[in-house]
Every structure is written in structure tokens, then in C-alpha cells.
PDB file of N, CA and C in Angstrom:
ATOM      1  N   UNK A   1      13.626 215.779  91.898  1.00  0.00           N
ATOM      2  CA  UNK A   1      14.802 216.566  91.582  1.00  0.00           C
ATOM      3  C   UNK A   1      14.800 217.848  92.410  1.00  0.00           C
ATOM      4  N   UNK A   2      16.022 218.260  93.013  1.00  0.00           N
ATOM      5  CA  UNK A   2      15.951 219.563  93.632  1.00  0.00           C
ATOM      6  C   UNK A   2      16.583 220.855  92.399  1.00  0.00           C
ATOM      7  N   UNK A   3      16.879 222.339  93.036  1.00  0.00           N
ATOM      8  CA  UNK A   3      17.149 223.529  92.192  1.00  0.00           C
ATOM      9  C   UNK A   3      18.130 223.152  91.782  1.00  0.00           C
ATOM     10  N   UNK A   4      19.627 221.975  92.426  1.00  0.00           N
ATOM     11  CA  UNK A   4      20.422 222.115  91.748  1.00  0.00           C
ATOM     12  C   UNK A   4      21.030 221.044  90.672  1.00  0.00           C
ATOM     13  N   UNK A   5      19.686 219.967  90.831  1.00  0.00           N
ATOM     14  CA  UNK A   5      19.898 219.143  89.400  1.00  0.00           C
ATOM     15  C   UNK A   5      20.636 219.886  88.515  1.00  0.00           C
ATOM     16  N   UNK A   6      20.844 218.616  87.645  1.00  0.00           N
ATOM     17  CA  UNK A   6      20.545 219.039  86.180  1.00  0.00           C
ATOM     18  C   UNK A   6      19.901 217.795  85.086  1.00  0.00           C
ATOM     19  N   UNK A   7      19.212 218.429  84.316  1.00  0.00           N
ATOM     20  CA  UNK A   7      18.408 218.058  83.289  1.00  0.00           C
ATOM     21  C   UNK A   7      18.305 217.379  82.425  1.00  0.00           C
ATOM     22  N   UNK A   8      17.677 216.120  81.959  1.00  0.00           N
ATOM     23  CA  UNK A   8      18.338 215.771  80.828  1.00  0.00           C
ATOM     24  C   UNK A   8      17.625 216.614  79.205  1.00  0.00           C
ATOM     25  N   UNK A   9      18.310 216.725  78.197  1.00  0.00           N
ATOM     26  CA  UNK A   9      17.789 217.675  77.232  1.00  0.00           C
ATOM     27  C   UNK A   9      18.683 217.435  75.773  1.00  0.00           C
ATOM     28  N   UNK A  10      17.931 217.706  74.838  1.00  0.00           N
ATOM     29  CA  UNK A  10      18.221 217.660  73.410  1.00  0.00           C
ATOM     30  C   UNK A  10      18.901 219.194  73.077  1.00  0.00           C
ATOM     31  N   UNK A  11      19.853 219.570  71.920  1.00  0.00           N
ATOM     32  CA  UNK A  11      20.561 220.421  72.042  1.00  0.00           C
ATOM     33  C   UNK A  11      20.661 220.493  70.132  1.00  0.00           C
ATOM     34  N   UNK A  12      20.039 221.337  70.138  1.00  0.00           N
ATOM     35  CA  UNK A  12      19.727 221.525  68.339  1.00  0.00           C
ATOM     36  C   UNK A  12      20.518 222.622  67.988  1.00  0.00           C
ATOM     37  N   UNK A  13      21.841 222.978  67.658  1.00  0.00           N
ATOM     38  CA  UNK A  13      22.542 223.862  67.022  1.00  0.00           C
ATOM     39  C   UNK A  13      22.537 224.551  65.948  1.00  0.00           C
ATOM     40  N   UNK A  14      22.063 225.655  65.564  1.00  0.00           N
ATOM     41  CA  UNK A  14      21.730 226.459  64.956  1.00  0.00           C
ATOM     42  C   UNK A  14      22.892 226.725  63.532  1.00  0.00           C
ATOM     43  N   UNK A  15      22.642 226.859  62.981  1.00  0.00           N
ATOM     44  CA  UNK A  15      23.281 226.558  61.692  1.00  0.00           C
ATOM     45  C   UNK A  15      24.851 227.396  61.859  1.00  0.00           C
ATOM     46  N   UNK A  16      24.626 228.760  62.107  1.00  0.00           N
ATOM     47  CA  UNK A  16      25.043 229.771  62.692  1.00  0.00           C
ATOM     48  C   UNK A  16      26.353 229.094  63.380  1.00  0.00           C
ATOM     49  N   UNK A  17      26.168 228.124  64.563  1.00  0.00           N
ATOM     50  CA  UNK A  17      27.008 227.977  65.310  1.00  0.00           C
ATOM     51  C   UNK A  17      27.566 226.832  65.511  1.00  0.00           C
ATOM     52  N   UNK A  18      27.088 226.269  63.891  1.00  0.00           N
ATOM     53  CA  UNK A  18      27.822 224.923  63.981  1.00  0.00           C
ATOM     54  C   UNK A  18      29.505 224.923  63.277  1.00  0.00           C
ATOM     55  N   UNK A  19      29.687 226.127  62.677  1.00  0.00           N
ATOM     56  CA  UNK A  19      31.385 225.799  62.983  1.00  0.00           C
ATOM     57  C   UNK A  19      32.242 226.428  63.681  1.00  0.00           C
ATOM     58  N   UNK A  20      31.660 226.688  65.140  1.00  0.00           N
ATOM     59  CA  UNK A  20      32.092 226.708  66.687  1.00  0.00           C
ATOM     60  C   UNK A  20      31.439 226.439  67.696  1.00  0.00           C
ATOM     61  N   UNK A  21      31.438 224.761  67.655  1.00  0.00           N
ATOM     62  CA  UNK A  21      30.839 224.301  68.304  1.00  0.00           C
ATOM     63  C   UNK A  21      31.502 224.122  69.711  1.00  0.00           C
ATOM     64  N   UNK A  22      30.790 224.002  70.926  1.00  0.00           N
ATOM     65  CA  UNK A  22      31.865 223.632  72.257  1.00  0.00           C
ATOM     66  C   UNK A  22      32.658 222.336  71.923  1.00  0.00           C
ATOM     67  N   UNK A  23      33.816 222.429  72.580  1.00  0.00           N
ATOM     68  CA  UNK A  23      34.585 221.310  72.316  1.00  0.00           C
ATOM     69  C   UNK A  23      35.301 221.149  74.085  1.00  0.00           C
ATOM     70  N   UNK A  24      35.103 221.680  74.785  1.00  0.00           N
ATOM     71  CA  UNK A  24      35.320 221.745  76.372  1.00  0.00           C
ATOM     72  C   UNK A  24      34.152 220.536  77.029  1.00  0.00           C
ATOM     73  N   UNK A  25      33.055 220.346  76.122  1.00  0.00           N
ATOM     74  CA  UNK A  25      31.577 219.186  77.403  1.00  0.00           C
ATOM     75  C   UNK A  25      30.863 220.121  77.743  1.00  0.00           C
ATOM     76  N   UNK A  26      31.153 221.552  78.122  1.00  0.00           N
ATOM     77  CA  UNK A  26      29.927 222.255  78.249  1.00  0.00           C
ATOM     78  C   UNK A  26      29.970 223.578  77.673  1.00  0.00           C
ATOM     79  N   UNK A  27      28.988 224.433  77.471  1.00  0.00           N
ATOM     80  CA  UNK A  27      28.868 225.302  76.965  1.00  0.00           C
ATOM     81  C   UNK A  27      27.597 226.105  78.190  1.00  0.00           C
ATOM     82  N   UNK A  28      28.137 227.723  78.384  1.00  0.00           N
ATOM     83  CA  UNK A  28      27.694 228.270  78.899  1.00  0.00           C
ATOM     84  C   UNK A  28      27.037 229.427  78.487  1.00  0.00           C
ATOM     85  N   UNK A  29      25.844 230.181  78.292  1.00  0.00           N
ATOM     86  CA  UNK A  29      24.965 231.122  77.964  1.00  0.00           C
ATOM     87  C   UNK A  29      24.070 231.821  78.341  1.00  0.00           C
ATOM     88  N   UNK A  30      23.417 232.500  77.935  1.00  0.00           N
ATOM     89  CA  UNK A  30      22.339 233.307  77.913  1.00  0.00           C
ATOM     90  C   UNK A  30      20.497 232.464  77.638  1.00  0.00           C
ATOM     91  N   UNK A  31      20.068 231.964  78.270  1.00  0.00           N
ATOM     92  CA  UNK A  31      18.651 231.603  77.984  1.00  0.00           C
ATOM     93  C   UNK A  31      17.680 232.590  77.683  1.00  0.00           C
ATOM     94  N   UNK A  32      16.490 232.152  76.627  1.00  0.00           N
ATOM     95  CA  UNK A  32      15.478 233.110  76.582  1.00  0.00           C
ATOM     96  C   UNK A  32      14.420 232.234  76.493  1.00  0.00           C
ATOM     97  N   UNK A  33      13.625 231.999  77.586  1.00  0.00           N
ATOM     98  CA  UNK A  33      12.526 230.986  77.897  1.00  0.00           C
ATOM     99  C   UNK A  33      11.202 231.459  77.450  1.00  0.00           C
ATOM    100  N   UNK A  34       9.919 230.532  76.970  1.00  0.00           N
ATOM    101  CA  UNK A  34       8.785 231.103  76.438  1.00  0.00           C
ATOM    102  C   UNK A  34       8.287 232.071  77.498  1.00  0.00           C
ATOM    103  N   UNK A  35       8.571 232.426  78.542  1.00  0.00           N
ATOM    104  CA  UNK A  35       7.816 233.174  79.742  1.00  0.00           C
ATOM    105  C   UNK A  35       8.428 234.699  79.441  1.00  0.00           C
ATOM    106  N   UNK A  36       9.931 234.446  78.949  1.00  0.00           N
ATOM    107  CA  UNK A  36      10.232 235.929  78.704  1.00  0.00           C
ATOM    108  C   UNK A  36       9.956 236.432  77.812  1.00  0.00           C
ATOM    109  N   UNK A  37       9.012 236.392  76.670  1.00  0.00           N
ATOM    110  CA  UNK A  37       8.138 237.136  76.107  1.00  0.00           C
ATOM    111  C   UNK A  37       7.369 237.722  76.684  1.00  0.00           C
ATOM    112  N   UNK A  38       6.558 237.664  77.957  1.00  0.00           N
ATOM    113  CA  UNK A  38       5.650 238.150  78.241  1.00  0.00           C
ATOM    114  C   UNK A  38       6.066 239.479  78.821  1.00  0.00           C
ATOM    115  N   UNK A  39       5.193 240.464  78.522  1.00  0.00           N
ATOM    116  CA  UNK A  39       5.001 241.617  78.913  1.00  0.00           C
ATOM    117  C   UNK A  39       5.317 241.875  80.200  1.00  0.00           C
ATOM    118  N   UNK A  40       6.463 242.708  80.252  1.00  0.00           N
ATOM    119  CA  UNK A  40       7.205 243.231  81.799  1.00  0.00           C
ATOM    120  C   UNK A  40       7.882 242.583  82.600  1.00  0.00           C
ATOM    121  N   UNK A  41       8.322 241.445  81.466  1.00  0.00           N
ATOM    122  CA  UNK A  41       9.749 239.917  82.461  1.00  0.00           C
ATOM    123  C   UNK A  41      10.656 240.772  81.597  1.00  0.00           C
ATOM    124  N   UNK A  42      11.538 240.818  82.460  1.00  0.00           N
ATOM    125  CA  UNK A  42      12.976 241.421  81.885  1.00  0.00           C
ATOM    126  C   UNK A  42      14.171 240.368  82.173  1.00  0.00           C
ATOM    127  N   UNK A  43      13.517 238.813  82.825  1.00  0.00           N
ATOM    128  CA  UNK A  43      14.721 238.569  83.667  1.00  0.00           C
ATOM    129  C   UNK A  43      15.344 237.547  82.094  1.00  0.00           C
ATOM    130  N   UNK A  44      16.588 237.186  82.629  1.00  0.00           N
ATOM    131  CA  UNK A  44      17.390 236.203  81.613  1.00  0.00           C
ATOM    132  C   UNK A  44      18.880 235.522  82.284  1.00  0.00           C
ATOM    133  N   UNK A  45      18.167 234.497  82.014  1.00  0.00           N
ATOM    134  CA  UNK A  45      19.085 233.723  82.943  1.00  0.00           C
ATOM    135  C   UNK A  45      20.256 232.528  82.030  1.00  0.00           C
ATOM    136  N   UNK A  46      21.482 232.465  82.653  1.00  0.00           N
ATOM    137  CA  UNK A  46      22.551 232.302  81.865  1.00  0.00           C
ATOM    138  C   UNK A  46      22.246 230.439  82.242  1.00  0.00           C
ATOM    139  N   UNK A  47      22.333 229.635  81.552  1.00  0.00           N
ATOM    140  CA  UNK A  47      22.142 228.186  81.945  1.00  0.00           C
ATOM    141  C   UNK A  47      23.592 227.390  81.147  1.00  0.00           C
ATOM    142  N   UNK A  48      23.624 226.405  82.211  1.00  0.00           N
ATOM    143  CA  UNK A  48      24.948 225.570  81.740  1.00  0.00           C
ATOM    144  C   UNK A  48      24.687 223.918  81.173  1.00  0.00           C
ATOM    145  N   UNK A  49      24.807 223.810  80.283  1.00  0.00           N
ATOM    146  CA  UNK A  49      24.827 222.328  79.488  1.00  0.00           C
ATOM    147  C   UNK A  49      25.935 221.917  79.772  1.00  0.00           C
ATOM    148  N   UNK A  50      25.827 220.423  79.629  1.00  0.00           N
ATOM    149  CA  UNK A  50      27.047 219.424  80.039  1.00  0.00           C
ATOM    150  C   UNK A  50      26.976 218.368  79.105  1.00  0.00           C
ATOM    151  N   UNK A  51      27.787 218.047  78.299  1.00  0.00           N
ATOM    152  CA  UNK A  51      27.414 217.080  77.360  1.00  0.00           C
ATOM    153  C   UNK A  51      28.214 215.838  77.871  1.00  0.00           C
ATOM    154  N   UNK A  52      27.649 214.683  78.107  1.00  0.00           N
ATOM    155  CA  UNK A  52      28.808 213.360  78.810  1.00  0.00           C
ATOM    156  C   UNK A  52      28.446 212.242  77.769  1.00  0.00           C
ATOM    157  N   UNK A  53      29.449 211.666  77.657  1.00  0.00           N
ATOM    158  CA  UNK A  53      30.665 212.077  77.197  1.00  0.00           C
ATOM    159  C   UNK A  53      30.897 213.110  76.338  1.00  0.00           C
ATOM    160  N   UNK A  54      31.759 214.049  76.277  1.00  0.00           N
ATOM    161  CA  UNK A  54      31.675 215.423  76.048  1.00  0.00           C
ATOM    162  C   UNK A  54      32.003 214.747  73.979  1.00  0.00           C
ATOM    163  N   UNK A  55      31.584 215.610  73.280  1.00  0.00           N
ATOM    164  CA  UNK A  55      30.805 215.419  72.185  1.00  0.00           C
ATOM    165  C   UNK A  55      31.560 216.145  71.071  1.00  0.00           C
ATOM    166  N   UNK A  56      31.835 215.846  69.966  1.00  0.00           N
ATOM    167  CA  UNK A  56      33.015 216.636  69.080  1.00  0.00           C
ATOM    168  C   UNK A  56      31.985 217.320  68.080  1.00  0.00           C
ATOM    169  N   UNK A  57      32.467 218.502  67.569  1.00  0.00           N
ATOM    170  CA  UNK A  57      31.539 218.980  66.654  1.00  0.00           C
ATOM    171  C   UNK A  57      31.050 217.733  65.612  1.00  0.00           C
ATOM    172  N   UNK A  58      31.988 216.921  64.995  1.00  0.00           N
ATOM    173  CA  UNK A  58      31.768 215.847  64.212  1.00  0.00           C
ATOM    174  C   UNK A  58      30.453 215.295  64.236  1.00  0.00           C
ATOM    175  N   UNK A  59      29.907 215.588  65.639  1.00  0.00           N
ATOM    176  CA  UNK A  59      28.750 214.267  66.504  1.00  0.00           C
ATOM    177  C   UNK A  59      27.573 214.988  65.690  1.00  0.00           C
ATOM    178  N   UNK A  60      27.399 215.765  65.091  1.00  0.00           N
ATOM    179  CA  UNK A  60      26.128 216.044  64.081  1.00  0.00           C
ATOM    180  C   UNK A  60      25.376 217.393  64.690  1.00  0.00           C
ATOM    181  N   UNK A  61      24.156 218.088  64.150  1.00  0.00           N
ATOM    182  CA  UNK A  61      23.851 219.149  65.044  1.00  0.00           C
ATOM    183  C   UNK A  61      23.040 219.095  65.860  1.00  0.00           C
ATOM    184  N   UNK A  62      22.311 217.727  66.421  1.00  0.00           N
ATOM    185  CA  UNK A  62      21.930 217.578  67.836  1.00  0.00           C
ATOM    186  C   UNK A  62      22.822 216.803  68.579  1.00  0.00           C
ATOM    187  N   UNK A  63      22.576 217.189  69.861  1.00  0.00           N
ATOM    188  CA  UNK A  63      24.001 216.372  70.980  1.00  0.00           C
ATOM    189  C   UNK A  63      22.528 216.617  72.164  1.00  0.00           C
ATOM    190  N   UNK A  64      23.189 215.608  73.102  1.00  0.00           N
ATOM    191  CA  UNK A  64      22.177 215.174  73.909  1.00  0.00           C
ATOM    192  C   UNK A  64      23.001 215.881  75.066  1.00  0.00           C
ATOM    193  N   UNK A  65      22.403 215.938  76.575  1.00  0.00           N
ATOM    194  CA  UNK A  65      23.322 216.838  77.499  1.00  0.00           C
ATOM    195  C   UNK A  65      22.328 216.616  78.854  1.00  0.00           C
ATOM    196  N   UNK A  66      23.156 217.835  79.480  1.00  0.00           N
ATOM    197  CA  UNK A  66      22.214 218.321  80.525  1.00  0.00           C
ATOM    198  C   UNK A  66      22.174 219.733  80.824  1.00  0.00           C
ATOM    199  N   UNK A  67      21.277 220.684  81.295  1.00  0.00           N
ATOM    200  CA  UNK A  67      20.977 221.840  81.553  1.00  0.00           C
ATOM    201  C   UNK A  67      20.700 222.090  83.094  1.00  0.00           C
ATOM    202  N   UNK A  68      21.377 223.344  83.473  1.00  0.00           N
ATOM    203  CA  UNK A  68      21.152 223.792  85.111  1.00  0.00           C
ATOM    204  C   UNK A  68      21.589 225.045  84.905  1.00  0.00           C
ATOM    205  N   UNK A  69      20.482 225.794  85.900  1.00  0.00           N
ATOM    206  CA  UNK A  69      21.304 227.026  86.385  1.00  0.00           C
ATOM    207  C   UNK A  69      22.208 227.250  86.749  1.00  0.00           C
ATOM    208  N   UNK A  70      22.623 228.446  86.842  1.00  0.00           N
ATOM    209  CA  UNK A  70      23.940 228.566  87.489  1.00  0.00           C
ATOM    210  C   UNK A  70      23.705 229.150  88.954  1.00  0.00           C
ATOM    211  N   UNK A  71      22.659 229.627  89.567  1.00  0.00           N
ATOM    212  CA  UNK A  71      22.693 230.353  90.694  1.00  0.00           C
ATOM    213  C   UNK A  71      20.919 229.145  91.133  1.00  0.00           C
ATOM    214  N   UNK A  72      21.025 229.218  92.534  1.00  0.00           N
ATOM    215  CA  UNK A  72      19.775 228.718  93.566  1.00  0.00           C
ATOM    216  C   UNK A  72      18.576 229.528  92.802  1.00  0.00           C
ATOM    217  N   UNK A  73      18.819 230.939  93.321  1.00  0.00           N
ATOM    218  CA  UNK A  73      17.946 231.398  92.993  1.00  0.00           C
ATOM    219  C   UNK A  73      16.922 231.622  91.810  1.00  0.00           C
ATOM    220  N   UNK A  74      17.361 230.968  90.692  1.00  0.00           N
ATOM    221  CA  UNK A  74      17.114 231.112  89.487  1.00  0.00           C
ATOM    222  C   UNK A  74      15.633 230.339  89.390  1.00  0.00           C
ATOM    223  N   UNK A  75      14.611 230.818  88.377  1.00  0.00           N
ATOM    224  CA  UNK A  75      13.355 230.340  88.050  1.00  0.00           C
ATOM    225  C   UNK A  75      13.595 228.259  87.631  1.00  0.00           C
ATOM    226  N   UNK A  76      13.902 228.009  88.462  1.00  0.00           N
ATOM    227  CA  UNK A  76      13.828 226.573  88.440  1.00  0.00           C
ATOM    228  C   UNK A  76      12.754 225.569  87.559  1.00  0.00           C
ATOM    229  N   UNK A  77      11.628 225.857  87.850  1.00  0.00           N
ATOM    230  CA  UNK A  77      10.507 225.712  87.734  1.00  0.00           C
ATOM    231  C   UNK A  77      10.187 225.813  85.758  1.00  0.00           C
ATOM    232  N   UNK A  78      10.899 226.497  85.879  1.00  0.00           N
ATOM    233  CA  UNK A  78      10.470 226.417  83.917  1.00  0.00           C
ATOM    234  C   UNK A  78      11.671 225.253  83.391  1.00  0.00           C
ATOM    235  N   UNK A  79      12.402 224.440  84.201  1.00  0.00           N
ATOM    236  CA  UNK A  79      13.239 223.054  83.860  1.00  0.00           C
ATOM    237  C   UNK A  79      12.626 222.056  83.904  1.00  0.00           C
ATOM    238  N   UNK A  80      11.375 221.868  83.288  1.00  0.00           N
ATOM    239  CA  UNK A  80      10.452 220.523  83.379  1.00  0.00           C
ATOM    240  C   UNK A  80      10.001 220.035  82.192  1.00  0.00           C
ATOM    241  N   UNK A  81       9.803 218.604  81.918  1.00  0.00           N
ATOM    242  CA  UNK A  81       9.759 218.435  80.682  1.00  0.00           C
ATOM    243  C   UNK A  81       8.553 218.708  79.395  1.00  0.00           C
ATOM    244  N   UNK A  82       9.727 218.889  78.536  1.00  0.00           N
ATOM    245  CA  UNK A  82       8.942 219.241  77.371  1.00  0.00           C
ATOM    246  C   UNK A  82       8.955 220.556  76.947  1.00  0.00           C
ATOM    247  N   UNK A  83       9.523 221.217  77.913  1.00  0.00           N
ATOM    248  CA  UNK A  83       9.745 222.765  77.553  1.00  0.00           C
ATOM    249  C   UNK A  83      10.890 222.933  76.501  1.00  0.00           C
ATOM    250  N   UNK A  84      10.863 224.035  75.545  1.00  0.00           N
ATOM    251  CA  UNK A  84      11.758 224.268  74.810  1.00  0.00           C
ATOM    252  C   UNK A  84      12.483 225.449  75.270  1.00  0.00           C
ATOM    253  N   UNK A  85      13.457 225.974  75.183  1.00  0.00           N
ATOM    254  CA  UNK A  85      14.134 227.773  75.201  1.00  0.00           C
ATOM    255  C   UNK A  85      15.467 227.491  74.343  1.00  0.00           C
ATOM    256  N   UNK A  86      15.420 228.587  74.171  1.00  0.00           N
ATOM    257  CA  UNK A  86      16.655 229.257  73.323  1.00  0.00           C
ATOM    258  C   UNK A  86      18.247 229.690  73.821  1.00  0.00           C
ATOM    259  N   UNK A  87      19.355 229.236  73.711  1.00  0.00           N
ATOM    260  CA  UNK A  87      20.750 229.985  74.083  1.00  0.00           C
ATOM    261  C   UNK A  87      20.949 231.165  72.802  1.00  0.00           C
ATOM    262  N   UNK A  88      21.432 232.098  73.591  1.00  0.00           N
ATOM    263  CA  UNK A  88      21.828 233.401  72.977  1.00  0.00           C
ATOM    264  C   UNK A  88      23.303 233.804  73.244  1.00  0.00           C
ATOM    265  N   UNK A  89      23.916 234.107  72.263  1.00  0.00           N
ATOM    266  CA  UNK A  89      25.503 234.745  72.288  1.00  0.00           C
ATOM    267  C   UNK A  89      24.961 236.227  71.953  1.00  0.00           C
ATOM    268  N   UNK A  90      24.871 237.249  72.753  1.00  0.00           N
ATOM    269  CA  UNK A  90      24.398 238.148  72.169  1.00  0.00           C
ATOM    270  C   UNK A  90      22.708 238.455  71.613  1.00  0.00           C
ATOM    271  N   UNK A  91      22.955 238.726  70.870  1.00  0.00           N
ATOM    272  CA  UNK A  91      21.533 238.712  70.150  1.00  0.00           C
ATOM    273  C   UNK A  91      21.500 237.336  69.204  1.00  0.00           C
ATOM    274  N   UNK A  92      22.422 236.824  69.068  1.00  0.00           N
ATOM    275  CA  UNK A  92      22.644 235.835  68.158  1.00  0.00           C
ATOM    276  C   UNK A  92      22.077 234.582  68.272  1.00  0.00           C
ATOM    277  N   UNK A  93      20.926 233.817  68.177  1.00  0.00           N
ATOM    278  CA  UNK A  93      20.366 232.575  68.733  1.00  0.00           C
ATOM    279  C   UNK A  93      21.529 231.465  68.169  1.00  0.00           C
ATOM    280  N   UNK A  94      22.062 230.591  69.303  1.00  0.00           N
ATOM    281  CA  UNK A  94      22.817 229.139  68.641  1.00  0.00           C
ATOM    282  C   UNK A  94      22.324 228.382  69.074  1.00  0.00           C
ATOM    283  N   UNK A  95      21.374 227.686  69.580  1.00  0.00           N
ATOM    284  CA  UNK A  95      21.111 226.978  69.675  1.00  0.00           C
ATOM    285  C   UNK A  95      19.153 226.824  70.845  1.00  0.00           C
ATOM    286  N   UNK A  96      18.920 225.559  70.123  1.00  0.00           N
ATOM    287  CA  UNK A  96      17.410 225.364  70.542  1.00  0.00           C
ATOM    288  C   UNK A  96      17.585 224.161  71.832  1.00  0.00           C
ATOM    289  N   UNK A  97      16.881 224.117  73.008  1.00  0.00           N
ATOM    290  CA  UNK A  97      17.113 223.100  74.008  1.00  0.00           C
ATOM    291  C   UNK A  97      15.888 222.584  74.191  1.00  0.00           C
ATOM    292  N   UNK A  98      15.515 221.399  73.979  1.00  0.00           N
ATOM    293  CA  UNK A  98      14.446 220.528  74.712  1.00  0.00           C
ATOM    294  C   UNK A  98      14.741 219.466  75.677  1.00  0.00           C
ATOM    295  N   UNK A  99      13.555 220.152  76.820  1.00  0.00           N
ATOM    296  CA  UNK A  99      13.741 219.207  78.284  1.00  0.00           C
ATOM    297  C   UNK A  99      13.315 217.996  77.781  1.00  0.00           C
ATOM    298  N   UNK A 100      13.979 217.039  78.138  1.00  0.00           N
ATOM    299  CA  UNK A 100      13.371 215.351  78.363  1.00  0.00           C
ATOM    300  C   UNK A 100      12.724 215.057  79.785  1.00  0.00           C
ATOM    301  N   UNK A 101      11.331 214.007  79.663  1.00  0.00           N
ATOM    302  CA  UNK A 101      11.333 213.570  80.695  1.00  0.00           C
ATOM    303  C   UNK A 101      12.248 212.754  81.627  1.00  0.00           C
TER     304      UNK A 101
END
């Protein structure tokens, strides 16, 4: 896979944001990856899910998808499987993402 794949991944919606769920196929955000805990990473990078066939709130609170950056430059490298991170609206967590192999 090169930087501008995208991913395949599980998409666990947070209780919070299950009655506004995307209804467009993708949903765009704020990531907070296990690396940005660490002491003196400030970075946070906005990642885009794609759900195909695009998925009605109805479809329950996991939906299956895909995940990619939005820019080249972005930490690529933490998109491998088995990793988990977080989407953020704000401070607001909606949702949990796990990479598939």
C-alpha cells in the first residue's frame, strides 16, 4: 500500500453520536492516535472514512469503512493493522476506529 491508500477499518460510534450519524458515505475529523499522548507530540491529524456502500444510521453502531489522510505528508505509518485511534468533534470523542488487516 502507498501514503495515499486507504484502509480497511471498523468504526464504533460513540453513544454521543449516534443520533447524528454521517449519512453523506463519509465522515471527516479530527484523529487522536496512541502516539499523541506522548510527551511533546502536539501534532493531530484530520482523517477521512468512506463507508461503501455508504451506510444509514439504521446499520447499527459499528459500520465497516475505510480511513486515509487527507494530506501526503501526514504520519502514514501509524495506518497499519490493529491499531486503534479516536475521531474528535471538538473535544467531543464520536467515535473509536480499528485498522483491519
Amino acid at each position: 500500500m502507498t501514503k495515499t491508500d486507504a484502509f480497511p477499518v471498523t468504526v464504533k460510534w460513540t453513544k454521543r453520536k449516534l443520533d447524528r450519524l454521517p449519512i453523506s458515505g463519509e465522515y471527516i475529523t479530527v484523529s487522536k492516535f496512541p502516539e499523541d499522548d506522548l510527551p511533546g507530540v502536539l501534532d493531530r491529524w484530520s482523517v477521512k472514512l468512506v463507508f461503501s456502500p455508504p451506510v444509514q444510521p439504521s446499520d447499527g453502531v459499528e459500520w465497516n469503512g475505510t480511513a486515509s489522510f487527507l494530506v501526503a505528508d501526514a504520519p502514514w505509518e501509524r495506518l497499519r493493522p490493529g491499531v486503534q485511534f479516536e475521531m474528535y468533534e471538538g473535544r467531543v470523542m464520536t467515535a473509536t476506529v480499528t485498522l483491519l488487516d
